[in-house]
N, C-alpha and C. Protein backbone atom coordinates (compact mmCIF):
# COMPACT_ATOMS: atom_id res chain seq x y z
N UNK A 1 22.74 15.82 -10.89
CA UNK A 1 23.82 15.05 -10.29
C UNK A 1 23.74 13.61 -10.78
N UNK A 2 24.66 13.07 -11.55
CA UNK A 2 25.06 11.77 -11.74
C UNK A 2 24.93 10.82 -10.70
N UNK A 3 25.08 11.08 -9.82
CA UNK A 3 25.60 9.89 -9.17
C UNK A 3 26.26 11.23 -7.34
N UNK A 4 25.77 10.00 -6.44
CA UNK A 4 25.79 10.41 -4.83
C UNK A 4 26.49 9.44 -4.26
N UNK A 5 27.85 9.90 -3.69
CA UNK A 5 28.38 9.05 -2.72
C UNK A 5 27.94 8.98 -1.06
N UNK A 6 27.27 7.92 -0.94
CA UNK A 6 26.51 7.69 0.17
C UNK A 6 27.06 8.52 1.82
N UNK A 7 28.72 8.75 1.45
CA UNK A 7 29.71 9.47 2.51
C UNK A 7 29.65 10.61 2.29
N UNK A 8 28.89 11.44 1.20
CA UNK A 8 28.52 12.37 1.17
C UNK A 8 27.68 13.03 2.14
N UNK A 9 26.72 12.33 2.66
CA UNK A 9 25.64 12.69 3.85
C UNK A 9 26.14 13.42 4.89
N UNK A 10 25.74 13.95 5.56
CA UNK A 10 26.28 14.97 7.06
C UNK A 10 26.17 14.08 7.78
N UNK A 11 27.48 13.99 8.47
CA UNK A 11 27.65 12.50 9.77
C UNK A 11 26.82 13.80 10.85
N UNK A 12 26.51 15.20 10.69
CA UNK A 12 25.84 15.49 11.86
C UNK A 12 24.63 15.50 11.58
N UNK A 13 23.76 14.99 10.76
CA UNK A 13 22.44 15.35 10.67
C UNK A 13 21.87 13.52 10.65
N UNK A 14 20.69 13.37 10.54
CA UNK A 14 20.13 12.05 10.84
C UNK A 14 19.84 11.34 9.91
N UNK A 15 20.11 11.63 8.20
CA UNK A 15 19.99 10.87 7.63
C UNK A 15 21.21 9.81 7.15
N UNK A 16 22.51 10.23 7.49
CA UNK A 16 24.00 9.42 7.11
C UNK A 16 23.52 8.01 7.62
N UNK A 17 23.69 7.77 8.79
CA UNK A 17 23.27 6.34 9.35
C UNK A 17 22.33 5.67 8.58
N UNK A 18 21.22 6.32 8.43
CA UNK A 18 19.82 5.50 7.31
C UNK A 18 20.21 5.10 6.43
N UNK A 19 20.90 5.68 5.55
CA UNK A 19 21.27 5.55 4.58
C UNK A 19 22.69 4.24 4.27
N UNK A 20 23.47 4.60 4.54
CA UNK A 20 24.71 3.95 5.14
C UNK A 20 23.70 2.05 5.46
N UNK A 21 22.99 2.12 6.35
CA UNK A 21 22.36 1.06 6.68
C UNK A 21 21.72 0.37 6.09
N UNK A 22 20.62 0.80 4.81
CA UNK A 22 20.20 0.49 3.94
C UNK A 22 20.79 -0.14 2.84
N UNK A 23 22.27 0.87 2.82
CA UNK A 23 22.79 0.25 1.52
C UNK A 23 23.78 -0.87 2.16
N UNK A 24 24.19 -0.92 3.34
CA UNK A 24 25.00 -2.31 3.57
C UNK A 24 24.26 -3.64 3.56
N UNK A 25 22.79 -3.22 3.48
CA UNK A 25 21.58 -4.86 3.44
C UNK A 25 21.38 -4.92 2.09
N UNK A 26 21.80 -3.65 0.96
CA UNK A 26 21.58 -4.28 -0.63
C UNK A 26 22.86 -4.85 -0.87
N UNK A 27 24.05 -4.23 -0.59
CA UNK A 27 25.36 -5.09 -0.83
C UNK A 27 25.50 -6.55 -0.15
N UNK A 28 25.08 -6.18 0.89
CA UNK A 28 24.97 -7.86 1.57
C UNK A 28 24.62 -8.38 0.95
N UNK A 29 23.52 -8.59 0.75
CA UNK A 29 22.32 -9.62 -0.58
C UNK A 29 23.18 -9.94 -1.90
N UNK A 30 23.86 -8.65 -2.48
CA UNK A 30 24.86 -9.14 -3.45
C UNK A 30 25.51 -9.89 -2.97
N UNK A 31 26.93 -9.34 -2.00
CA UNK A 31 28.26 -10.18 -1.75
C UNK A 31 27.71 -11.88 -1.11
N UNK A 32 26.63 -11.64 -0.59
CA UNK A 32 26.14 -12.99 -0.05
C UNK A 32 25.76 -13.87 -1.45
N UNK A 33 25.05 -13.51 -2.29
CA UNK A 33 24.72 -14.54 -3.51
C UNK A 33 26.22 -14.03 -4.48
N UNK A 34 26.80 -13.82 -4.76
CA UNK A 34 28.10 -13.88 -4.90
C UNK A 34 29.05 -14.99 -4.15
N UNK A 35 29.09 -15.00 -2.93
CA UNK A 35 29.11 -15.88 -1.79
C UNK A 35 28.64 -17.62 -2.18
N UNK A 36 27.09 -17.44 -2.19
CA UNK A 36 27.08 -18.46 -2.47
C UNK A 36 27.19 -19.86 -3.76
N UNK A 37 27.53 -18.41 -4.77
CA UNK A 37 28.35 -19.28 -5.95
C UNK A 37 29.31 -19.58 -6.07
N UNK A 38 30.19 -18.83 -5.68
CA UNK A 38 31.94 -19.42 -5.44
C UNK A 38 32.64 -19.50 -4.68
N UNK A 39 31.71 -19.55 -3.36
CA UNK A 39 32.03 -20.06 -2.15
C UNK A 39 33.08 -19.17 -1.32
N UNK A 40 33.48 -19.23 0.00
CA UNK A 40 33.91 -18.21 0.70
C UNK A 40 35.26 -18.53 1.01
N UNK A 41 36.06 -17.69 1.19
CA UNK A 41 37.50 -18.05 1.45
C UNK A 41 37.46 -18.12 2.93
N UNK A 42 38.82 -19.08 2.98
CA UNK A 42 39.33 -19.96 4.83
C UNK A 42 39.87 -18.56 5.59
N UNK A 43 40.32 -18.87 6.58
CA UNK A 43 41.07 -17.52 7.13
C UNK A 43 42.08 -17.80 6.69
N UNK A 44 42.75 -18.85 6.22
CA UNK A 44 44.30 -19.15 6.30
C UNK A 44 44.33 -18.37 4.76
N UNK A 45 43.49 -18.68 4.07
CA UNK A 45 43.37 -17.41 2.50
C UNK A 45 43.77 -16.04 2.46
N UNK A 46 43.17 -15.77 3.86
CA UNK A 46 42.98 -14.34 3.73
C UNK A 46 44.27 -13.71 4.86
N UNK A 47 44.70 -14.26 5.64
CA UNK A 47 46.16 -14.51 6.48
C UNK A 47 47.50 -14.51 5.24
N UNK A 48 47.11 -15.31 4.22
CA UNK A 48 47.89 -15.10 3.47
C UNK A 48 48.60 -14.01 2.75
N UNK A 49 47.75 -13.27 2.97
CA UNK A 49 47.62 -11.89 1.90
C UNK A 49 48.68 -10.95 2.88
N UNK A 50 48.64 -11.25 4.50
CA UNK A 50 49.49 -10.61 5.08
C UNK A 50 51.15 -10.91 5.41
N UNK A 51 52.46 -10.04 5.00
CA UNK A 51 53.41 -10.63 4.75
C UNK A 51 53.94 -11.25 6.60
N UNK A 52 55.24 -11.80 6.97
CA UNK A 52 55.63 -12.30 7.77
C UNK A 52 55.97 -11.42 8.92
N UNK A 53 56.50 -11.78 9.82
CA UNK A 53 57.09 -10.81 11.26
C UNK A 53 57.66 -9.79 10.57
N UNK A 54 58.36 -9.95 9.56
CA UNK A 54 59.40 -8.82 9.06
C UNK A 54 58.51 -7.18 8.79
N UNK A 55 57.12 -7.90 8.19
CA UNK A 55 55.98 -6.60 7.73
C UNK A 55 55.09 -6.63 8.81
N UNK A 56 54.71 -7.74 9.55
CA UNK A 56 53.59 -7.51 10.36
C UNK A 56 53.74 -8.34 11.99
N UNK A 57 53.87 -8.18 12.76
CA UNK A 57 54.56 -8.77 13.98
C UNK A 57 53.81 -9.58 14.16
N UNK A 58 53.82 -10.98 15.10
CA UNK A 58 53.61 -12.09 15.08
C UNK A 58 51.97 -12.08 16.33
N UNK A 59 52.87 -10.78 16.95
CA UNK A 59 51.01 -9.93 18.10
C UNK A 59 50.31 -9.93 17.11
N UNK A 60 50.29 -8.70 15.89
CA UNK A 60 49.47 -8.05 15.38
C UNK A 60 48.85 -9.15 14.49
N UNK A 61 49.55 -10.00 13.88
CA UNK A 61 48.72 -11.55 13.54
C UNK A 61 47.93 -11.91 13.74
N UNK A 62 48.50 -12.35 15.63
CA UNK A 62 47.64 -13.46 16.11
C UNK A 62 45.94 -12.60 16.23
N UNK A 63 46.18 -11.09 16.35
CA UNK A 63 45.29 -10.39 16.90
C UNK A 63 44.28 -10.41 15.86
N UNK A 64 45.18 -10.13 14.30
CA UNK A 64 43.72 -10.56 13.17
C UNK A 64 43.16 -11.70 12.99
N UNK A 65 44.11 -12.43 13.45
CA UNK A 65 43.22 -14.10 13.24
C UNK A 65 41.84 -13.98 14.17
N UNK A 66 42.38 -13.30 15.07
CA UNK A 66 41.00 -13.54 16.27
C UNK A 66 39.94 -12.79 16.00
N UNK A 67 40.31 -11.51 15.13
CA UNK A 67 39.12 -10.55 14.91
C UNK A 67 38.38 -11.56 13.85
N UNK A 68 39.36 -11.70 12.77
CA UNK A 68 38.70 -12.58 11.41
C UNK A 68 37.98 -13.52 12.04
N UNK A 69 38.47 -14.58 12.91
CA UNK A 69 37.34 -15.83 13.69
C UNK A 69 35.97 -15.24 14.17
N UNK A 70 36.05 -14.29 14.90
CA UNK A 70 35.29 -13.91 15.26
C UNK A 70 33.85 -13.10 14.23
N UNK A 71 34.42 -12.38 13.06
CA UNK A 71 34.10 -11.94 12.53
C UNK A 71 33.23 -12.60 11.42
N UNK A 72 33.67 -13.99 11.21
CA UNK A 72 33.88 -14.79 10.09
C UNK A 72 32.84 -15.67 10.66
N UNK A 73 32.66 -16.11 12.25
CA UNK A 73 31.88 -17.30 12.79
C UNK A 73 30.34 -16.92 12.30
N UNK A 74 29.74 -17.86 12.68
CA UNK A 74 28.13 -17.56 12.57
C UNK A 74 27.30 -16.57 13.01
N UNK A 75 26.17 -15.86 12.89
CA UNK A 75 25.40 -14.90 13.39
C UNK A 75 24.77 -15.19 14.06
N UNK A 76 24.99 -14.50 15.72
CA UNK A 76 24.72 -15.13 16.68
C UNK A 76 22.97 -14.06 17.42
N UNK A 77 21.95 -14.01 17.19
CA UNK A 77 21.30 -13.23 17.74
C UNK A 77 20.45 -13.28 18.92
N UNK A 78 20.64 -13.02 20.14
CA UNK A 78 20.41 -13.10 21.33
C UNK A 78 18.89 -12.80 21.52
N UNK A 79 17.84 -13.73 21.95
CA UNK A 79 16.73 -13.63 21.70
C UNK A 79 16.38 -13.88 23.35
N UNK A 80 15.24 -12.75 24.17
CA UNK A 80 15.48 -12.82 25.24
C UNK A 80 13.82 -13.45 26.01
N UNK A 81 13.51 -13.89 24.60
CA UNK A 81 11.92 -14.42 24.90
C UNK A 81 12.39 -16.11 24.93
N UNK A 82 13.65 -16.69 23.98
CA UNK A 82 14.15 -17.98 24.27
C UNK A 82 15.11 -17.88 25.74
N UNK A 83 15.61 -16.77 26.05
CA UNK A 83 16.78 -16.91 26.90
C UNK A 83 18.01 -17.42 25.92
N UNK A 84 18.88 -17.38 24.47
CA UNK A 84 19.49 -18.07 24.11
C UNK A 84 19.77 -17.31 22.94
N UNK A 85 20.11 -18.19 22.08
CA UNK A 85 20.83 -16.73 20.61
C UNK A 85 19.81 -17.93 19.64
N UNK A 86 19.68 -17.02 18.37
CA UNK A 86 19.45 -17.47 17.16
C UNK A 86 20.80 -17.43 16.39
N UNK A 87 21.01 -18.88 15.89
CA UNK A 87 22.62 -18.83 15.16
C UNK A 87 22.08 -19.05 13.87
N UNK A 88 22.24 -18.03 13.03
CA UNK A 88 22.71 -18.00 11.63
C UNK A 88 24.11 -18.35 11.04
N UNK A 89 24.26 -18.79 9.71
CA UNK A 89 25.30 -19.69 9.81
C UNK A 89 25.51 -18.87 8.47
N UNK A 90 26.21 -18.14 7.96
CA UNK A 90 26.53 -17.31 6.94
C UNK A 90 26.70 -17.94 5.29
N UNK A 91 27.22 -19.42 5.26
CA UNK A 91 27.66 -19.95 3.99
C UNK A 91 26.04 -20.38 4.31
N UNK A 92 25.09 -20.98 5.02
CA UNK A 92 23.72 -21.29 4.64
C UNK A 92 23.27 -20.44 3.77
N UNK A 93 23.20 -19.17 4.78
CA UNK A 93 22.46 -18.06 4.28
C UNK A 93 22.87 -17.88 2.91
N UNK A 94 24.31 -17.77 2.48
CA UNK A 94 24.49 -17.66 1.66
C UNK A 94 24.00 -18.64 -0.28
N UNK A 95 24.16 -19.36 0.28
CA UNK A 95 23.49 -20.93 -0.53
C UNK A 95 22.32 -20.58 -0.68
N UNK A 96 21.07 -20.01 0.15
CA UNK A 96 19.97 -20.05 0.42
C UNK A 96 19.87 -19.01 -0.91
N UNK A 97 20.36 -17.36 -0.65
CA UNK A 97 20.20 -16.72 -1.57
C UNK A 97 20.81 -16.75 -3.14
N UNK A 98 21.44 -17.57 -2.92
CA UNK A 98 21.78 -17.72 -4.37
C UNK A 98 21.15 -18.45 -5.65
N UNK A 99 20.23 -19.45 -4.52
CA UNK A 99 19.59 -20.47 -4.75
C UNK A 99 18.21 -19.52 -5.06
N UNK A 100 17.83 -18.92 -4.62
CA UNK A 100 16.79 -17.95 -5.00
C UNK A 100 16.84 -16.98 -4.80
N UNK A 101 17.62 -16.27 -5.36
CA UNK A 101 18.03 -14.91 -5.10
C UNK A 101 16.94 -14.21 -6.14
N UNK A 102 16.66 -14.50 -7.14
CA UNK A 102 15.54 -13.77 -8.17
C UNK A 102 14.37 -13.19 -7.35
N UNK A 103 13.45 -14.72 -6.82
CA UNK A 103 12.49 -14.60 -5.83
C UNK A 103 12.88 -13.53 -4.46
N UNK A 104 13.81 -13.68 -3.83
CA UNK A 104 13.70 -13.05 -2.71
C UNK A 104 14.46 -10.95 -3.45
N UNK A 105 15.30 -11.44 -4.20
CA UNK A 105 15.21 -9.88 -4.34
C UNK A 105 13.67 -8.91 -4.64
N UNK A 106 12.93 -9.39 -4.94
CA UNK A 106 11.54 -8.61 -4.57
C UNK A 106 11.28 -8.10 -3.60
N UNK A 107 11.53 -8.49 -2.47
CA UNK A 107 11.36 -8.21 -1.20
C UNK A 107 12.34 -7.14 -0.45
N UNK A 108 13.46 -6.66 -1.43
CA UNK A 108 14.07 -5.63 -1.03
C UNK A 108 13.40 -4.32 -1.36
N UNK A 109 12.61 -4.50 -2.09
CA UNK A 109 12.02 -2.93 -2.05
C UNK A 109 10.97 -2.44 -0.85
N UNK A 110 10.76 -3.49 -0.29
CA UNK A 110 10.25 -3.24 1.23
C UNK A 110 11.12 -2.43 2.08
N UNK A 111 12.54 -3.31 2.08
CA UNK A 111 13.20 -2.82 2.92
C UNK A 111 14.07 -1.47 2.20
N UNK A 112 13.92 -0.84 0.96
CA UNK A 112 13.64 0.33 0.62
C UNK A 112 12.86 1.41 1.18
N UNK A 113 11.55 0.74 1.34
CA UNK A 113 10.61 1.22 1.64
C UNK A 113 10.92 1.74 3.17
N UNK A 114 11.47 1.13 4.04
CA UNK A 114 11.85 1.21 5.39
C UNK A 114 12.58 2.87 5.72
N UNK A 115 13.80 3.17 4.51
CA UNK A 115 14.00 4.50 4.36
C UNK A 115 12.63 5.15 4.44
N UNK A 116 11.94 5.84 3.85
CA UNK A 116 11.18 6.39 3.87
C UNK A 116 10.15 6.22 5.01
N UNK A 117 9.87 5.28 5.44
CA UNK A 117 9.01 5.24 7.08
C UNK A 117 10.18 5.89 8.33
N UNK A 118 11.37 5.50 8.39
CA UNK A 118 11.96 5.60 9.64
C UNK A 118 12.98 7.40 9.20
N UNK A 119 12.87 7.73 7.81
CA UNK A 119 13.14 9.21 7.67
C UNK A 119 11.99 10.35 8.17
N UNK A 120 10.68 9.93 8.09
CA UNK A 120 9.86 10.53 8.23
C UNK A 120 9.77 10.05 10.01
N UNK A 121 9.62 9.49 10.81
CA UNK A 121 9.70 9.21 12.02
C UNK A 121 10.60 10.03 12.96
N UNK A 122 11.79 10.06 11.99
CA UNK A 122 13.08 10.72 12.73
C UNK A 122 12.77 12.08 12.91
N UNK A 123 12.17 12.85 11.56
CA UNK A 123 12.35 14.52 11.18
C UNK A 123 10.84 14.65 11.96
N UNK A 124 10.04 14.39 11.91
CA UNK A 124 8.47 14.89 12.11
C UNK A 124 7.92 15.76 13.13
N UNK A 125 9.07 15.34 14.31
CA UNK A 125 8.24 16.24 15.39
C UNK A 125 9.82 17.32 15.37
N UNK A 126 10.78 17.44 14.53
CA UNK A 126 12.01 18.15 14.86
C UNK A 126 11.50 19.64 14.40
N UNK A 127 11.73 20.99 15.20
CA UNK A 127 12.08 22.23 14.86
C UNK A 127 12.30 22.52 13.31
N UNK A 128 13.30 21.61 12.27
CA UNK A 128 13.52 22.31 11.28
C UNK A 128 12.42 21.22 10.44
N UNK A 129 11.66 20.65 10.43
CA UNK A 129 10.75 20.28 10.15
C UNK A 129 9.48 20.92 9.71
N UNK A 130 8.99 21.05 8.56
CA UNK A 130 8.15 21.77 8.33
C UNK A 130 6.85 21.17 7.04
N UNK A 131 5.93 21.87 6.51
CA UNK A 131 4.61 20.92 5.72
C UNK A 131 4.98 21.58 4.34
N UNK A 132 6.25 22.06 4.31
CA UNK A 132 6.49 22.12 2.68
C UNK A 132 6.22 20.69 1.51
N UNK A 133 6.50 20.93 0.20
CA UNK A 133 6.57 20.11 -0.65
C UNK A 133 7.37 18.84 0.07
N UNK A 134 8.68 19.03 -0.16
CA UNK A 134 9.73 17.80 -0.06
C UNK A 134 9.08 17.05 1.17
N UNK A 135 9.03 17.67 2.43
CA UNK A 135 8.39 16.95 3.30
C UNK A 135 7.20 16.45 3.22
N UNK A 136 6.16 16.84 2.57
CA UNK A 136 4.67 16.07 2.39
C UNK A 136 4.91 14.97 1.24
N UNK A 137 5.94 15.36 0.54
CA UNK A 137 5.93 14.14 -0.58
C UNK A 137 6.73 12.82 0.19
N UNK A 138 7.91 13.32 1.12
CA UNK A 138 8.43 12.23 2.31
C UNK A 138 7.01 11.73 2.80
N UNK A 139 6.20 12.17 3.26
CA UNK A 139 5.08 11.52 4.07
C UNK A 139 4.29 10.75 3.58
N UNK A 140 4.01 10.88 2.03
CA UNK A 140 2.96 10.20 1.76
C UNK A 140 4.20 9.04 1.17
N UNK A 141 5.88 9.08 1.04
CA UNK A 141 6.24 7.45 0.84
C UNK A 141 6.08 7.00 1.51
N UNK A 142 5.97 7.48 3.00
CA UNK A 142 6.35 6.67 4.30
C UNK A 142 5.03 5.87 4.31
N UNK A 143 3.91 6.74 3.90
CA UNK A 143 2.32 5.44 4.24
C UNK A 143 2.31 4.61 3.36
N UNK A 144 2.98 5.01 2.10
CA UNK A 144 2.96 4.12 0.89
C UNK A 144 3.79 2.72 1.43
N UNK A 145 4.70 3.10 1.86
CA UNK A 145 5.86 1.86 2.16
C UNK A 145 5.34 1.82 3.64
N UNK A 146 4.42 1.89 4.46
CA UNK A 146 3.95 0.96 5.49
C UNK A 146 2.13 0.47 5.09
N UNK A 147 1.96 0.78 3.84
CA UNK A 147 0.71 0.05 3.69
C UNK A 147 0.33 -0.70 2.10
N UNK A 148 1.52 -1.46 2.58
CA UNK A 148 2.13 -2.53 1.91
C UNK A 148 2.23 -2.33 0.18
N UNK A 149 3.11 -0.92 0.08
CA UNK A 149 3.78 -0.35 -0.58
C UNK A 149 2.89 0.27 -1.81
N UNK A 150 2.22 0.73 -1.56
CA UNK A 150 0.93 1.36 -2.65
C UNK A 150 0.66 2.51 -1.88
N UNK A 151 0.39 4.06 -2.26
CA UNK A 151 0.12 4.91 -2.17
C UNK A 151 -1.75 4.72 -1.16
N UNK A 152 -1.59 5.61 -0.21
CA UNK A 152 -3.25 5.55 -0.01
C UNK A 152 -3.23 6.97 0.72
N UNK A 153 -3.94 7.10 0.11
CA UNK A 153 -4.48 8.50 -0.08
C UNK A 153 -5.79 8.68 0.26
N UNK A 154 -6.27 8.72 1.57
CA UNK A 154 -7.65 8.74 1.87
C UNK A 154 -8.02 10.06 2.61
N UNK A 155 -9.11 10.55 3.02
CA UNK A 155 -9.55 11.39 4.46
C UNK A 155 -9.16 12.44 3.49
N UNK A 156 -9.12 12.73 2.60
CA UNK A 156 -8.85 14.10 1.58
C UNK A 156 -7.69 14.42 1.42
N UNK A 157 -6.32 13.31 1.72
CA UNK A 157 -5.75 13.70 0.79
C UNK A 157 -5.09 13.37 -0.22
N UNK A 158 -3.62 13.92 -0.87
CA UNK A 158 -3.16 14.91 -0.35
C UNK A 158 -3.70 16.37 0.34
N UNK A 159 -3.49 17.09 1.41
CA UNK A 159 -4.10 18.32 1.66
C UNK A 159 -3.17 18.97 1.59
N UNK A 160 -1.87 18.64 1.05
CA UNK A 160 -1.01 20.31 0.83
C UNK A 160 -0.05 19.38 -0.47
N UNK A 161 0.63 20.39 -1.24
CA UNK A 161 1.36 20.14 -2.27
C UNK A 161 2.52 18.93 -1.53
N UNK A 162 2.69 17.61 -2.79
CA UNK A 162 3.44 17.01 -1.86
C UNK A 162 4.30 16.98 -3.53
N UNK A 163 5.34 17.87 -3.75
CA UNK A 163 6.26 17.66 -4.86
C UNK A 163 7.89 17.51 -4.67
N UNK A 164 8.12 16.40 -5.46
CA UNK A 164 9.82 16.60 -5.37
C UNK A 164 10.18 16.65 -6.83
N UNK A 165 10.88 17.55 -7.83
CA UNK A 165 11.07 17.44 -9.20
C UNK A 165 9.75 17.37 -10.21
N UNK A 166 9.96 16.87 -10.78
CA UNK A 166 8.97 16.15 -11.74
C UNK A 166 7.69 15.38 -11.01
N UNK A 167 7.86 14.82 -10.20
CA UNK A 167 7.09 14.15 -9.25
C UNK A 167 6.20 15.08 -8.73
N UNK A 168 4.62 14.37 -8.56
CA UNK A 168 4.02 15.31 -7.48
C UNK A 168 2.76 14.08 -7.32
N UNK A 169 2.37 14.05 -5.75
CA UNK A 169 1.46 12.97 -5.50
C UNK A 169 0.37 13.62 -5.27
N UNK A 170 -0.89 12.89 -5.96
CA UNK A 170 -2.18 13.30 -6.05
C UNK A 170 -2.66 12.30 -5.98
N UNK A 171 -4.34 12.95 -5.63
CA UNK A 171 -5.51 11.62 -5.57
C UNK A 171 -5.45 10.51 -6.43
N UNK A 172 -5.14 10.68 -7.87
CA UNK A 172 -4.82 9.70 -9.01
C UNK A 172 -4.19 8.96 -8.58
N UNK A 173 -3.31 8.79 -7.47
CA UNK A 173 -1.91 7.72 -7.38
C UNK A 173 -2.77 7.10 -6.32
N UNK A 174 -4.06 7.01 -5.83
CA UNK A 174 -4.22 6.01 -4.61
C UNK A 174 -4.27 4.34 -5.46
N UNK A 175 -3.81 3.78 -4.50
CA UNK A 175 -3.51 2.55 -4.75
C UNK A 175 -2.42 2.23 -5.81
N UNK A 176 -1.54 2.80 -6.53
CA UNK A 176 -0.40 2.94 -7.25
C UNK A 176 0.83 2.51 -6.22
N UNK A 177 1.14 1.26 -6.83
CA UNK A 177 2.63 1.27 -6.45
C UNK A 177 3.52 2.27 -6.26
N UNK A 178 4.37 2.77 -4.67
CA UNK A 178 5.25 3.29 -4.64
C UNK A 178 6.41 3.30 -5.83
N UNK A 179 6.86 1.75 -5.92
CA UNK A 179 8.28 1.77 -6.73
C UNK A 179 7.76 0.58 -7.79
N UNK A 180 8.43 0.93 -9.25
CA UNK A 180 8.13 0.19 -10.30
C UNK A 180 7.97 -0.43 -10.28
N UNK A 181 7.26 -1.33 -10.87
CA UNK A 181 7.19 -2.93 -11.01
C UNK A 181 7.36 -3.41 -12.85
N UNK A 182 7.41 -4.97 -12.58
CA UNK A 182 8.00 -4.65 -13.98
C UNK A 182 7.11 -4.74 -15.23
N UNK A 183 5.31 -4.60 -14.73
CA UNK A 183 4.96 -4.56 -15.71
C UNK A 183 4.54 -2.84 -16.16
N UNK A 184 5.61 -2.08 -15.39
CA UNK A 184 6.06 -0.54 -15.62
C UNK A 184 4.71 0.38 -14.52
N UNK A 185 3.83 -0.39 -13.72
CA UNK A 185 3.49 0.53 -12.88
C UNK A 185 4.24 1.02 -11.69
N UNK A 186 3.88 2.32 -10.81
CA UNK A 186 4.43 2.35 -10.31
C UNK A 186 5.12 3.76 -10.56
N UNK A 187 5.82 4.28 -9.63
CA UNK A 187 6.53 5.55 -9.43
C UNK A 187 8.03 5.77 -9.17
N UNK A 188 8.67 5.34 -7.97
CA UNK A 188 10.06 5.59 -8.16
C UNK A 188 10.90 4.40 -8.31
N UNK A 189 11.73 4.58 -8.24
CA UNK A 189 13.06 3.62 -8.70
C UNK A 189 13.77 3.01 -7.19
N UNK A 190 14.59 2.03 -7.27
CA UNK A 190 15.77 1.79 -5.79
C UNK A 190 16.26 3.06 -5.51
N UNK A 191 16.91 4.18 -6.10
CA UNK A 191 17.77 4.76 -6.09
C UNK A 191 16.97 6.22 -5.34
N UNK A 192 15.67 5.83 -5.70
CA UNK A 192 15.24 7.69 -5.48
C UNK A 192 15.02 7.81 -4.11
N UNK A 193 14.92 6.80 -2.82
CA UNK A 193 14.91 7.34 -1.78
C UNK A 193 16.23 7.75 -1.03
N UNK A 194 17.59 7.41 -1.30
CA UNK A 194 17.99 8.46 -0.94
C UNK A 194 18.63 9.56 -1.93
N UNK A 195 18.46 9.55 -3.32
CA UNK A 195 18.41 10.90 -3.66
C UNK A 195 16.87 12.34 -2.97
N UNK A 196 16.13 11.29 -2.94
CA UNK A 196 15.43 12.43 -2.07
C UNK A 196 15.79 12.81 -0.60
N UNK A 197 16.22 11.70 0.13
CA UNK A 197 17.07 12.44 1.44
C UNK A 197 18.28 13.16 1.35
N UNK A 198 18.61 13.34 0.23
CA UNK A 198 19.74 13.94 -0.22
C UNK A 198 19.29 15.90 -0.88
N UNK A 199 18.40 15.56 -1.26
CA UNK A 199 17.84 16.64 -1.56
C UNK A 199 17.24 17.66 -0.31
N UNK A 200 16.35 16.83 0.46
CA UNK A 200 16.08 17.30 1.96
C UNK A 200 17.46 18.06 2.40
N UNK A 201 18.16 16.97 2.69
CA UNK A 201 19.23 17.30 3.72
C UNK A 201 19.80 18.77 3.27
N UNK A 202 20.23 18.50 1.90
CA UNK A 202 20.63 19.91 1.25
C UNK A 202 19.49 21.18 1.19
N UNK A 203 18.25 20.67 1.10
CA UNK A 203 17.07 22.38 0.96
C UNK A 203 17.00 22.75 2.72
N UNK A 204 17.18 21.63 3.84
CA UNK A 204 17.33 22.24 5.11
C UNK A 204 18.39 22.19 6.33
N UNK A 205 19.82 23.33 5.55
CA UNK A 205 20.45 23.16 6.21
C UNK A 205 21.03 23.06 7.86
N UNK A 206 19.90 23.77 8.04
CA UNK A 206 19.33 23.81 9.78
C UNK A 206 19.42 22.43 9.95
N UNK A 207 19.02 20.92 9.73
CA UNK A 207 18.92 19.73 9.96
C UNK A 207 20.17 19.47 11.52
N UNK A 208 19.31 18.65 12.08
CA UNK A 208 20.75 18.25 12.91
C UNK A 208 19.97 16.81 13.85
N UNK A 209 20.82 16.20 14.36
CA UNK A 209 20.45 14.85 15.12
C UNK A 209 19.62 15.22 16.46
């Protein structure tokens, strides 16, 4: 398969959301350093684009202006150890990453890594869950990407086949980077955790939320 449209996933099984979620924090990071090079359009920009009473009634207007304000204002996050919000301010943020966007894109393969801890969390104790290949090779990304992204492989194992494709994790990979790096160590790519939840989802169609 070329290429996976992320809406492809089963909205009834538990990996659509993961997925879906993951990839709206790599596009963010783009459209945001995108953002902060050529700066963000007003609402009155984007109001523009909609024609007059004749196409769009003067309610249904006022009603997008308010979603867009709302939508458009700062990021407000309600923190209940201050009693108060943390306000993020979106054109900052934005400036911020653009300004070092090189440096901080490194740090998305963590939150790569996050697929693979919170896929294995979800399926582990479920009925169609089982210690085949695909699933033991899910398990050992998930320790890889919570122990600070290097394979560890201790207490003997692997103890059962952990293969997906071409891939198969063995004692050799302890301490091996999960995902490439660029002086070419390393094992998978951005892309392969959810082609491997994609593969799951499809070898167990039993799957469900």
């Amino acid at each position: 398969m070329a290429t996976i449209a992320p809406n492809s996933f089963d909205r009834s099984k538990p990996f659509y959301p993961l997925v879906m979620t993951v990839l709206a924090q790599l596009l963010g990071f783009k459209e945001l350093a995108v953002r902060g090079i050529v700066g963000c359009r007003s609402i009155d920009e984007v109001m523009s684009q909609f024609g007059g009473p004749a196409v769009v009634s003067d309610q249904a207007l006022t009603s997008l202006r308010q979603s867009l304000e709302a939508v458009m204002s700062p990021l407000e996050l309600r923190s209940e150890f201050s009693a108060n919000h943390i306000r993020v301010d979106v054109s900052e943020m934005a400036r911020e990453i653009a300004l070092n966007g090189t440096y901080l894109a490194g740090s998305l393969l963590y939150a790569l890594g996050t697929v693979f801890v919170l896929a294995h969390e979800m399926s582990k104790d479920k009925p169609w869950h089982d210690q085949g290949p695909l699933w033991e090779f899910l398990r050992h990304c998930r320790h890889a990407a919570a122990h600070g992204g290097r394979f560890n492989l201790l207490n003997g194992e692997p103890r059962r086949l952990a293969k997906w494709g071409p891939f198969e994790i063995t004692r050799s990979l302890q301490g091996t980077p999960l995902f490439k790096r660029q002086d070419g160590s390393g094992m998978l790519s951005p892309g392969d955790p959810i082609r491997l939840l994609w593969d799951i989802e499809h070898a167990y169609p039993q799957m469900s939320v």
